[in-house]
PDB file of N, CA and C in Angstrom:
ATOM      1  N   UNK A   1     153.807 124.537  97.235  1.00  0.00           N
ATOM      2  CA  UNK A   1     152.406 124.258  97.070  1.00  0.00           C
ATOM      3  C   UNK A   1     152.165 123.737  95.661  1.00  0.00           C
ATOM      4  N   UNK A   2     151.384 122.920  95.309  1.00  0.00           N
ATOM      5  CA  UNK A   2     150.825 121.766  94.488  1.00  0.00           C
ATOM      6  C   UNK A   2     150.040 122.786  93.639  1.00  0.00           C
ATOM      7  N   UNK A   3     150.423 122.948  92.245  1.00  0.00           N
ATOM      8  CA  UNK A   3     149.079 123.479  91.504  1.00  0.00           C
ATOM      9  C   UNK A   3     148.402 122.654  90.600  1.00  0.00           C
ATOM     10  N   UNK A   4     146.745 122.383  90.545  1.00  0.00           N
ATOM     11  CA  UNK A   4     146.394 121.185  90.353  1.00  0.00           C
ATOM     12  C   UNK A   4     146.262 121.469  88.926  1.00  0.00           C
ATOM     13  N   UNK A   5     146.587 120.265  88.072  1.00  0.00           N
ATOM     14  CA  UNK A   5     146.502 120.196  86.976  1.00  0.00           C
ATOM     15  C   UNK A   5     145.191 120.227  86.164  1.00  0.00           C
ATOM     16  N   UNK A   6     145.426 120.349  84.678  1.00  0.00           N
ATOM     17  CA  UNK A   6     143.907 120.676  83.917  1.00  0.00           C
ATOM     18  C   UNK A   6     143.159 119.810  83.862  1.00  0.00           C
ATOM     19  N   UNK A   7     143.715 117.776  83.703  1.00  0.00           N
ATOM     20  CA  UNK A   7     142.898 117.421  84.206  1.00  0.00           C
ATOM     21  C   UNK A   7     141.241 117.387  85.631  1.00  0.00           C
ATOM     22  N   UNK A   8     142.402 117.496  86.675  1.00  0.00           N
ATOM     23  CA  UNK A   8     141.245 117.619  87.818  1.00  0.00           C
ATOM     24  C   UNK A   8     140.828 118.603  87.287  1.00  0.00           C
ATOM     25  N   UNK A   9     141.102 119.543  87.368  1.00  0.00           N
ATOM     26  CA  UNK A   9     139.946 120.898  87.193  1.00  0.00           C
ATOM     27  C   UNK A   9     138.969 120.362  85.985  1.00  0.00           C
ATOM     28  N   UNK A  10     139.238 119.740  84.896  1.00  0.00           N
ATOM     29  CA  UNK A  10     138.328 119.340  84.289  1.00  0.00           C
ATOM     30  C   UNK A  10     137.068 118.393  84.872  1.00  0.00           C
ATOM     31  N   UNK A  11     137.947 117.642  85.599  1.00  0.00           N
ATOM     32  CA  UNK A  11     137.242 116.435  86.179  1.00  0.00           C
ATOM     33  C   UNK A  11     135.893 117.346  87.163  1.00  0.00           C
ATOM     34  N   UNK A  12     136.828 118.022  87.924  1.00  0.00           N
ATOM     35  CA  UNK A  12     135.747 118.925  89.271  1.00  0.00           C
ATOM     36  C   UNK A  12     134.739 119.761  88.346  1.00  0.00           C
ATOM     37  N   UNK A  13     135.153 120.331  87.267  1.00  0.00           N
ATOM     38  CA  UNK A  13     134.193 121.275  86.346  1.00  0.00           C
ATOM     39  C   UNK A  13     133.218 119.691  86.234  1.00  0.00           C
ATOM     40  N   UNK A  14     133.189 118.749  85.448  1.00  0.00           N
ATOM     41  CA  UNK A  14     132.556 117.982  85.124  1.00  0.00           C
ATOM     42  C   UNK A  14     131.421 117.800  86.647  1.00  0.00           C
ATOM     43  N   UNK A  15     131.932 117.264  87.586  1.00  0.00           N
ATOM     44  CA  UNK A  15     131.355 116.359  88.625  1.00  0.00           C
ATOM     45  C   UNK A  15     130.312 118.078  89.442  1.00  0.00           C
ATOM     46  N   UNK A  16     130.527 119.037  88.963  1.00  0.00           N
ATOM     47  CA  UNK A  16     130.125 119.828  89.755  1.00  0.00           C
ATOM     48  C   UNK A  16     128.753 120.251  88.590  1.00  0.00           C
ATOM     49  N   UNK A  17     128.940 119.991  87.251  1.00  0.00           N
ATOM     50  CA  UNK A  17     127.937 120.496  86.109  1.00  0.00           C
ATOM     51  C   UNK A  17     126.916 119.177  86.656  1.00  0.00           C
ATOM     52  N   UNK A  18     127.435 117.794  87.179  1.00  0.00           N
ATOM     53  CA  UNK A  18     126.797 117.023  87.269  1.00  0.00           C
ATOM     54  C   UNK A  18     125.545 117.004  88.459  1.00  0.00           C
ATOM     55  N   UNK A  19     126.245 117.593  89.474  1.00  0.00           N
ATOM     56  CA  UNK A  19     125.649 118.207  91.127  1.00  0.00           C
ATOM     57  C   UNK A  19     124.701 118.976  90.523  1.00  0.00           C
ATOM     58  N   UNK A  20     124.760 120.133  89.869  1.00  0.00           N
ATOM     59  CA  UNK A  20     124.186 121.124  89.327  1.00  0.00           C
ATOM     60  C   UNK A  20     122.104 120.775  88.425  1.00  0.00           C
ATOM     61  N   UNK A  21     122.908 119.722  87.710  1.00  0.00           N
ATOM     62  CA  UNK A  21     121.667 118.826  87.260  1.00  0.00           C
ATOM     63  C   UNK A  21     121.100 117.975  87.934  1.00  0.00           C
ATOM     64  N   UNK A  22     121.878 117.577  89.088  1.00  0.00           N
ATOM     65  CA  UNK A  22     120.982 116.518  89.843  1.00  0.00           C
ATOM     66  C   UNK A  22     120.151 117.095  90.730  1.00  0.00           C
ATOM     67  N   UNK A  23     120.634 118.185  91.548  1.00  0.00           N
ATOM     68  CA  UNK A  23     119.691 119.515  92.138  1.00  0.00           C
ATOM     69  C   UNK A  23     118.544 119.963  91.271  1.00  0.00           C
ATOM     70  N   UNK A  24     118.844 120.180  90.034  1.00  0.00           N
ATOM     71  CA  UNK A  24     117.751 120.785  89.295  1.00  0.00           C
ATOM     72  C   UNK A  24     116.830 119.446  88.835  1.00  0.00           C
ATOM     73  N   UNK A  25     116.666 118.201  88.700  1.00  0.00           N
ATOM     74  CA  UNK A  25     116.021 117.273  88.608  1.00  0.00           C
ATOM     75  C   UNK A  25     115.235 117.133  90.423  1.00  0.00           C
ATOM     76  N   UNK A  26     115.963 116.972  90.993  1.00  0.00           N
ATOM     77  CA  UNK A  26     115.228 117.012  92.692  1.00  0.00           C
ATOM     78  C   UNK A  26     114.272 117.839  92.776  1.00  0.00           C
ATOM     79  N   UNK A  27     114.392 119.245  92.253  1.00  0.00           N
ATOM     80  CA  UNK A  27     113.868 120.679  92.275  1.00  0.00           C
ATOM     81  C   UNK A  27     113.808 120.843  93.603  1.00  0.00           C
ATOM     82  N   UNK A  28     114.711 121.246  94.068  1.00  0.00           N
ATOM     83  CA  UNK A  28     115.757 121.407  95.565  1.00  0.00           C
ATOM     84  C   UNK A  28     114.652 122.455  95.767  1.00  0.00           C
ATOM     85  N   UNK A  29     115.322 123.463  94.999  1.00  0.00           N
ATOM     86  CA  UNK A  29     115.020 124.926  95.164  1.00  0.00           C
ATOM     87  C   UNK A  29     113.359 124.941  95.359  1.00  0.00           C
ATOM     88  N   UNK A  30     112.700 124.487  94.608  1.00  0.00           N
ATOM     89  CA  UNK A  30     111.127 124.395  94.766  1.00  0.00           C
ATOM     90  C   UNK A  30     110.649 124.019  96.089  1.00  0.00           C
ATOM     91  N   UNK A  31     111.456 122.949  96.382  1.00  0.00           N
ATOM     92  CA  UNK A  31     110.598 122.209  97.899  1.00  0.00           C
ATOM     93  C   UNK A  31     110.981 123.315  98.662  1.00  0.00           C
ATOM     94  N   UNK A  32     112.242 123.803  98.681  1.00  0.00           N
ATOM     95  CA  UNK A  32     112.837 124.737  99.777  1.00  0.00           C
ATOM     96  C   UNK A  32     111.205 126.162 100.077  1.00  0.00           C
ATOM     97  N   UNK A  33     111.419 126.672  98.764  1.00  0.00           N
ATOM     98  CA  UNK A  33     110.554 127.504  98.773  1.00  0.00           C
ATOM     99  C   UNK A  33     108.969 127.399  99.484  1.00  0.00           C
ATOM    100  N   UNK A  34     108.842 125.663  98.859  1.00  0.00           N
ATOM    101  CA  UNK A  34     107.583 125.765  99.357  1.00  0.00           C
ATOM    102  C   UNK A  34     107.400 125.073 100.873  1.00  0.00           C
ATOM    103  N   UNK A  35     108.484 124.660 101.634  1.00  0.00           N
ATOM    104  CA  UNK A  35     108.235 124.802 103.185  1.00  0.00           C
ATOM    105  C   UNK A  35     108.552 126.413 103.758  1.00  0.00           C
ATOM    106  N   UNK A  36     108.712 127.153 103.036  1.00  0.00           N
ATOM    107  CA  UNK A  36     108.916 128.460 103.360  1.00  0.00           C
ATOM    108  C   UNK A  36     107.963 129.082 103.482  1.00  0.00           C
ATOM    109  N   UNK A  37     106.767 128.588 103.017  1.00  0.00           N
ATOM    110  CA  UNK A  37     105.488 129.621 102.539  1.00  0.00           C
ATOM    111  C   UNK A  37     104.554 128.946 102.887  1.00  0.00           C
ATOM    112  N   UNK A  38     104.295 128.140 104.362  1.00  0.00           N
ATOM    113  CA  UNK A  38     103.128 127.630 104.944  1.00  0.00           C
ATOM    114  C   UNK A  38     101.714 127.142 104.744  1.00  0.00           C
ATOM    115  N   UNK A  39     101.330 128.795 104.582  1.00  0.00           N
ATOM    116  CA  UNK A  39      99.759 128.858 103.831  1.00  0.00           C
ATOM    117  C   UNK A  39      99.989 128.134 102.300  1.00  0.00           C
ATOM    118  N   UNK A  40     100.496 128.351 101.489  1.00  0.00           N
ATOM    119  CA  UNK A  40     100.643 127.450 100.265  1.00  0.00           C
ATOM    120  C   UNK A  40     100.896 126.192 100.517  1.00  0.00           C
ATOM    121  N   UNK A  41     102.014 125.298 101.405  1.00  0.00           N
ATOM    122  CA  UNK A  41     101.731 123.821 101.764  1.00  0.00           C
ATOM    123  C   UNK A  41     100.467 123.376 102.029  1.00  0.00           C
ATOM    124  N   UNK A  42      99.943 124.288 103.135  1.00  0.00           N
ATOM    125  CA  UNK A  42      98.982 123.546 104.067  1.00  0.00           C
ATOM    126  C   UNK A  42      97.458 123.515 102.901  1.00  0.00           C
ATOM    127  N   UNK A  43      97.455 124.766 101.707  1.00  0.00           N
ATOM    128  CA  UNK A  43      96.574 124.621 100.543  1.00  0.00           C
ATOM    129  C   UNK A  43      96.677 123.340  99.516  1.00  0.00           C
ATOM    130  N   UNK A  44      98.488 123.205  99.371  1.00  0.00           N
ATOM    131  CA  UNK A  44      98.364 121.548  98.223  1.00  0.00           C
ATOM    132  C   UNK A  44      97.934 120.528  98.859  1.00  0.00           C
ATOM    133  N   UNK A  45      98.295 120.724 100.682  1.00  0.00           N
ATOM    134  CA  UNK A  45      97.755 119.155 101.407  1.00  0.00           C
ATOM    135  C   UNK A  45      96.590 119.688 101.361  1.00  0.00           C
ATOM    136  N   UNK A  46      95.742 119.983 102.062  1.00  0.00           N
ATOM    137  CA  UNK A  46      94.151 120.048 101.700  1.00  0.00           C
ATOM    138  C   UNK A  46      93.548 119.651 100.418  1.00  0.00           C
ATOM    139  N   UNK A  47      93.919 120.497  99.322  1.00  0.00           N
ATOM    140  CA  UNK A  47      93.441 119.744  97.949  1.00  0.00           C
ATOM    141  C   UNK A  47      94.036 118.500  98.220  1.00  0.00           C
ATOM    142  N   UNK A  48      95.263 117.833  97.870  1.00  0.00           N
ATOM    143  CA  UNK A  48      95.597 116.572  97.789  1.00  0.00           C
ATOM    144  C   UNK A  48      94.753 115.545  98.569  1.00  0.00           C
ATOM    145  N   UNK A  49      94.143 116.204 100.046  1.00  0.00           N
ATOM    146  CA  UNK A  49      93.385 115.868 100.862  1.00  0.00           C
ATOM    147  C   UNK A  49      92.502 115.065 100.053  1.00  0.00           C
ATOM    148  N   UNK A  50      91.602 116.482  99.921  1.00  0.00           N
ATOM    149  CA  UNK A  50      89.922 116.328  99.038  1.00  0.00           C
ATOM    150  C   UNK A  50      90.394 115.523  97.961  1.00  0.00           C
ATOM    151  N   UNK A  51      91.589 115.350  97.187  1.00  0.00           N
ATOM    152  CA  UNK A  51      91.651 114.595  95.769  1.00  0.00           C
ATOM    153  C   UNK A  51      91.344 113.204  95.791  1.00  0.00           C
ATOM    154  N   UNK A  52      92.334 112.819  97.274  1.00  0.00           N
ATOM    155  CA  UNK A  52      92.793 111.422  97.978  1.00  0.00           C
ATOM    156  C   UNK A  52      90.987 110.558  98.502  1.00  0.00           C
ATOM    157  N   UNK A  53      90.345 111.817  99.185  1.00  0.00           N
ATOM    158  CA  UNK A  53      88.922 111.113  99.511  1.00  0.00           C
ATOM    159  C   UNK A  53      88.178 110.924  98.954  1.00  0.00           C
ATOM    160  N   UNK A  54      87.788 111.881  97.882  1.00  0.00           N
ATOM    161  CA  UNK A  54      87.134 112.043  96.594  1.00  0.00           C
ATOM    162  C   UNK A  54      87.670 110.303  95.870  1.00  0.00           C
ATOM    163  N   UNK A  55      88.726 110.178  95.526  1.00  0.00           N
ATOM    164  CA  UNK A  55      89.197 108.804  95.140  1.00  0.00           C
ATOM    165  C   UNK A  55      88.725 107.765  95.494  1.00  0.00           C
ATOM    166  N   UNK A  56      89.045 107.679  97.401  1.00  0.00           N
ATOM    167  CA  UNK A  56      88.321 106.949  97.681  1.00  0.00           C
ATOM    168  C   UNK A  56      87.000 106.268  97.884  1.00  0.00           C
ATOM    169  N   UNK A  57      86.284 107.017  98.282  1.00  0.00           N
ATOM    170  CA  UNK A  57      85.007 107.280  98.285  1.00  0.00           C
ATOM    171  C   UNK A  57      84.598 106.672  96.881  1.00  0.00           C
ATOM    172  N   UNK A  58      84.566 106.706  95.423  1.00  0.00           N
ATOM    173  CA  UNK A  58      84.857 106.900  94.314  1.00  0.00           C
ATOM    174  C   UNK A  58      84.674 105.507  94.206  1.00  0.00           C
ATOM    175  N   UNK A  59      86.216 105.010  94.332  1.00  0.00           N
ATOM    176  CA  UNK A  59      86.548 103.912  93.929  1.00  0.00           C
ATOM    177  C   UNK A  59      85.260 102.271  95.067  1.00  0.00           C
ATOM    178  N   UNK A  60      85.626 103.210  95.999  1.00  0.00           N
ATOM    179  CA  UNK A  60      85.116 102.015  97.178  1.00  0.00           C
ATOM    180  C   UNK A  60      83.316 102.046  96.469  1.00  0.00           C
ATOM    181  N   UNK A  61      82.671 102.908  96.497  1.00  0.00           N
ATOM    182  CA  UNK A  61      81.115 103.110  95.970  1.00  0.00           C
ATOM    183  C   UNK A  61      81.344 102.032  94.038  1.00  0.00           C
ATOM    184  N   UNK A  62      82.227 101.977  93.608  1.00  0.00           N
ATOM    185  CA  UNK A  62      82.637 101.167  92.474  1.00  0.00           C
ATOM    186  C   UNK A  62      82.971  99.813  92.576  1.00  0.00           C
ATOM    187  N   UNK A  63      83.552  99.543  93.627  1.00  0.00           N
ATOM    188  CA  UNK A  63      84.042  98.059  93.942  1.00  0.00           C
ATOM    189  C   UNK A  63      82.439  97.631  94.536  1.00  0.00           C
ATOM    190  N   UNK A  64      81.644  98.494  95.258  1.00  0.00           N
ATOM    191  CA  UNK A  64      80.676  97.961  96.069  1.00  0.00           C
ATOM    192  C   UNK A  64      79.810  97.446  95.379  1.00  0.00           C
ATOM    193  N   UNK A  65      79.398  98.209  94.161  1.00  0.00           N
ATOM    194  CA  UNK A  65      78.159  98.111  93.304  1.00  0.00           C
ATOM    195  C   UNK A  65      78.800  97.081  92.361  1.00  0.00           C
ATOM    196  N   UNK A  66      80.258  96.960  91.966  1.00  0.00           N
ATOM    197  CA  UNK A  66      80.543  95.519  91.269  1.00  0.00           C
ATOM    198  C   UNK A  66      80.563  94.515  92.068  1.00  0.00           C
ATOM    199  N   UNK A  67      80.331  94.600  93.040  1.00  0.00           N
ATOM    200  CA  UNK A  67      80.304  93.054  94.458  1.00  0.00           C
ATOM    201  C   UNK A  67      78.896  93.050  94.222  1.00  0.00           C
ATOM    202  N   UNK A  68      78.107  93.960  94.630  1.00  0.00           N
ATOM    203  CA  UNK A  68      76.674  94.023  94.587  1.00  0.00           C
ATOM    204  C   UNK A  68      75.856  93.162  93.398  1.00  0.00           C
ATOM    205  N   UNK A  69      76.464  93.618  91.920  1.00  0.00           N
ATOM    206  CA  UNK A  69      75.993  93.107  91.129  1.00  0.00           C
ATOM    207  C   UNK A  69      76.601  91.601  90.477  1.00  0.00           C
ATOM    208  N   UNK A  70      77.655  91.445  91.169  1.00  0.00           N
ATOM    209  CA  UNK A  70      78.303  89.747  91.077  1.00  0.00           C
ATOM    210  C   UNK A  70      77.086  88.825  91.528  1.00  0.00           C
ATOM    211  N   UNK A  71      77.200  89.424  93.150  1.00  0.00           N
ATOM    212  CA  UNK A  71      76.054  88.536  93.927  1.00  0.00           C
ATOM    213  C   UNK A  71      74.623  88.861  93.686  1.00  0.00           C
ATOM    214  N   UNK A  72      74.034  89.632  93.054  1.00  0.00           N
ATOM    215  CA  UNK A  72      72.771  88.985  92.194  1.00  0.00           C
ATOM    216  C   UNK A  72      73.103  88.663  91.021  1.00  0.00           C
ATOM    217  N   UNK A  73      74.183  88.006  90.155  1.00  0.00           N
ATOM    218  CA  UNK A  73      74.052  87.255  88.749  1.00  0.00           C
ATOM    219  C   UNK A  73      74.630  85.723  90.233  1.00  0.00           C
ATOM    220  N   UNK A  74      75.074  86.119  91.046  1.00  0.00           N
ATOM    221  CA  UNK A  74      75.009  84.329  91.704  1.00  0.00           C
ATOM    222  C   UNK A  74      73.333  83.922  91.778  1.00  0.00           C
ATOM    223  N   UNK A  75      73.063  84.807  92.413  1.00  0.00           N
ATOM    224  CA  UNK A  75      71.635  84.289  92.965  1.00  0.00           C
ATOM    225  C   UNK A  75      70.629  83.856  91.791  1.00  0.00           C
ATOM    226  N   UNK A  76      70.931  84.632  90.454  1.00  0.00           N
ATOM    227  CA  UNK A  76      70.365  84.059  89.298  1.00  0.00           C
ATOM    228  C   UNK A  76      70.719  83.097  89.134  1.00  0.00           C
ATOM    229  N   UNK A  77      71.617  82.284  89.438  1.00  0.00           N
ATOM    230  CA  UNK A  77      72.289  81.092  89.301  1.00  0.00           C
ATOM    231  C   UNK A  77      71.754  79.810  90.361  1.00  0.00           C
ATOM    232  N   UNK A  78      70.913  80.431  91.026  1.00  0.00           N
ATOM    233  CA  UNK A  78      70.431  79.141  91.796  1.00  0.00           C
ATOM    234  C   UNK A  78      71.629  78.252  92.530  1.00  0.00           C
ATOM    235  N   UNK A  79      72.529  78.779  93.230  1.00  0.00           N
ATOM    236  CA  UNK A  79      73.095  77.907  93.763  1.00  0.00           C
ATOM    237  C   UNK A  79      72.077  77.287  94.914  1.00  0.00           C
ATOM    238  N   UNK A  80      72.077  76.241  95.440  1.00  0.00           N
ATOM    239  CA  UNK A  80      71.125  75.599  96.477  1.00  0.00           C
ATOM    240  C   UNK A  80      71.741  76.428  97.883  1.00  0.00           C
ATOM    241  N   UNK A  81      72.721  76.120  98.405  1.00  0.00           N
ATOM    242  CA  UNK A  81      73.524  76.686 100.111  1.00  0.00           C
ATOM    243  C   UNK A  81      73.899  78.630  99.624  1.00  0.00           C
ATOM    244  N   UNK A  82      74.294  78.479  98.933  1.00  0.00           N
ATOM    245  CA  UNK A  82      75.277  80.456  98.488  1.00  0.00           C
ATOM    246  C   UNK A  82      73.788  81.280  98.484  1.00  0.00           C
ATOM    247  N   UNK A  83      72.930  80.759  97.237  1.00  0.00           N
ATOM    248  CA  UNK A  83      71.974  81.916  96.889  1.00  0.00           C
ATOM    249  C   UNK A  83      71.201  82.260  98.216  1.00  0.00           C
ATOM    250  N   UNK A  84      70.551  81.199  99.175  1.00  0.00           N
ATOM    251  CA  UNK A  84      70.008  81.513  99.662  1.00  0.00           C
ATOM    252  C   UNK A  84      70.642  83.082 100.876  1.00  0.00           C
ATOM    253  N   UNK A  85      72.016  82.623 100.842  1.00  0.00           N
ATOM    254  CA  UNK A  85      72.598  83.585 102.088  1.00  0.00           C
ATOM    255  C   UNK A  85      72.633  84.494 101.316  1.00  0.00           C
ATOM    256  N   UNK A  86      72.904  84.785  99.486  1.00  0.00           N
ATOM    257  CA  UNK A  86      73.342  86.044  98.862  1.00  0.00           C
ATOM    258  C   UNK A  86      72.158  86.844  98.722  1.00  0.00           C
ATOM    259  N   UNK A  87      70.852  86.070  98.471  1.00  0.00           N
ATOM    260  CA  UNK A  87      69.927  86.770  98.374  1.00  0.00           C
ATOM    261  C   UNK A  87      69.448  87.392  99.614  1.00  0.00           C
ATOM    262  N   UNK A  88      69.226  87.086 100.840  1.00  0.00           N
ATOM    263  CA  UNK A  88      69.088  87.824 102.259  1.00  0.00           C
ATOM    264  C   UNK A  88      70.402  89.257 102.229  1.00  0.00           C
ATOM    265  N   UNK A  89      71.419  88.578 102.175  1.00  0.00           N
ATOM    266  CA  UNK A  89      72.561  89.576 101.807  1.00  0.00           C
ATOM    267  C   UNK A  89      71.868  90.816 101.166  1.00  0.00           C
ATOM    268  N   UNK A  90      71.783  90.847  99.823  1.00  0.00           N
ATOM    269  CA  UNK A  90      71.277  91.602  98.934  1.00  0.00           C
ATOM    270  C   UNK A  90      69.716  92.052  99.237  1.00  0.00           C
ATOM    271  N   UNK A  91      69.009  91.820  99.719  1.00  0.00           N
ATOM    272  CA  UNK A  91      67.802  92.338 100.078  1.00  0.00           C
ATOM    273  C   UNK A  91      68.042  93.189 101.499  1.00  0.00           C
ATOM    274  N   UNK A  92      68.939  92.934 102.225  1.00  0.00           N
ATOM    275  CA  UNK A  92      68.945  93.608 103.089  1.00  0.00           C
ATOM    276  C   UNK A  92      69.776  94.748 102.959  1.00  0.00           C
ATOM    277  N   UNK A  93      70.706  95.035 102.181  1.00  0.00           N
ATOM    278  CA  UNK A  93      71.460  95.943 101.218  1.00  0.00           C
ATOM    279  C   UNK A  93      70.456  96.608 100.246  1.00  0.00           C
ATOM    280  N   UNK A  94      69.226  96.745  99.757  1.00  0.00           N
ATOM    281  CA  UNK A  94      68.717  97.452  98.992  1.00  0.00           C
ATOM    282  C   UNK A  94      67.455  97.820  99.857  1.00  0.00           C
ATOM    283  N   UNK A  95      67.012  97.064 100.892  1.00  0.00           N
ATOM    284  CA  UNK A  95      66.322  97.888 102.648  1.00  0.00           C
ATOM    285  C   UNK A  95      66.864  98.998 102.615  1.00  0.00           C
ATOM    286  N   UNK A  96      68.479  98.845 102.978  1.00  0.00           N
ATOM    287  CA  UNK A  96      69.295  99.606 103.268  1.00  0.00           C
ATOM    288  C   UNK A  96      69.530 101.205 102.637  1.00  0.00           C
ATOM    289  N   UNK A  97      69.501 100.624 101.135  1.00  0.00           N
ATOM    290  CA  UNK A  97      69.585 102.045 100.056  1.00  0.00           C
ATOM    291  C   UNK A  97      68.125 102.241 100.360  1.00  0.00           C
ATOM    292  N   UNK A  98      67.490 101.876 100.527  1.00  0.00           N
ATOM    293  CA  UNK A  98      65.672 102.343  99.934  1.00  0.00           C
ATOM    294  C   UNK A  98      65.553 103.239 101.494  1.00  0.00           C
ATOM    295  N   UNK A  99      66.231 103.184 103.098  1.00  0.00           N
ATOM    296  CA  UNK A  99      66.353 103.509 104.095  1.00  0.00           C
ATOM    297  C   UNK A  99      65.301 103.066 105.154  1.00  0.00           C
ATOM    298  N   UNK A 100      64.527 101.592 104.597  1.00  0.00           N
ATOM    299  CA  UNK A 100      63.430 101.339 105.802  1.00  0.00           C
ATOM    300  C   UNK A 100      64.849 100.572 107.247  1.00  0.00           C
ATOM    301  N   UNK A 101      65.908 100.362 106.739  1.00  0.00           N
ATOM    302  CA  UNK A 101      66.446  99.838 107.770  1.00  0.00           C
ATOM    303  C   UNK A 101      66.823 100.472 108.751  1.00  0.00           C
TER     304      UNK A 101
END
């Protein structure tokens, strides 16, 4: 029988310190734990939930009111064919907020 020399064993000590850190960068052990413990998943997805809609909601009410206010600096602009459609646009969008629509 073959007894392996100090190299390999160095080499395997090395490649196994290396396994060792790449597990602990993954945080193996963490995920493990936390499909283990249900009620705690199903609590980070819910928040993450509310974080994710909250965002959206957020962002989309932000893009709207910068579209909103593009198309009345057009309509200040007098285009002859655009303003007329942006301004109906926009009046019927502030019907809308005011709630006679």
């Amino acid at each position: 029988m073959r007894v392996p020399s100090g190299d390999l064993i160095e080499a395997l000590k090395e490649k196994v310190e290396e396994l060792s850190l790449n597990l602990e960068r993954m945080k193996l052990a963490e995920y493990v734990e936390l499909l283990n413990n249900p009620k705690r998943l199903l609590f980070i997805n819910f928040i993450s939930g509310l974080a994710r809609g909250l965002g959206i909601a957020v962002g989309f009410t932000l893009l709207g009111a910068l579209v909103l206010y593009i198309l009345q600096r057009l309509v200040v602009l007098n285009l002859p064919v655009v303003s007329d459609f942006i301004a109906t646009l926009v009046h019927l969008v502030q019907l809308q907020l005011q709630g006679k629509v």
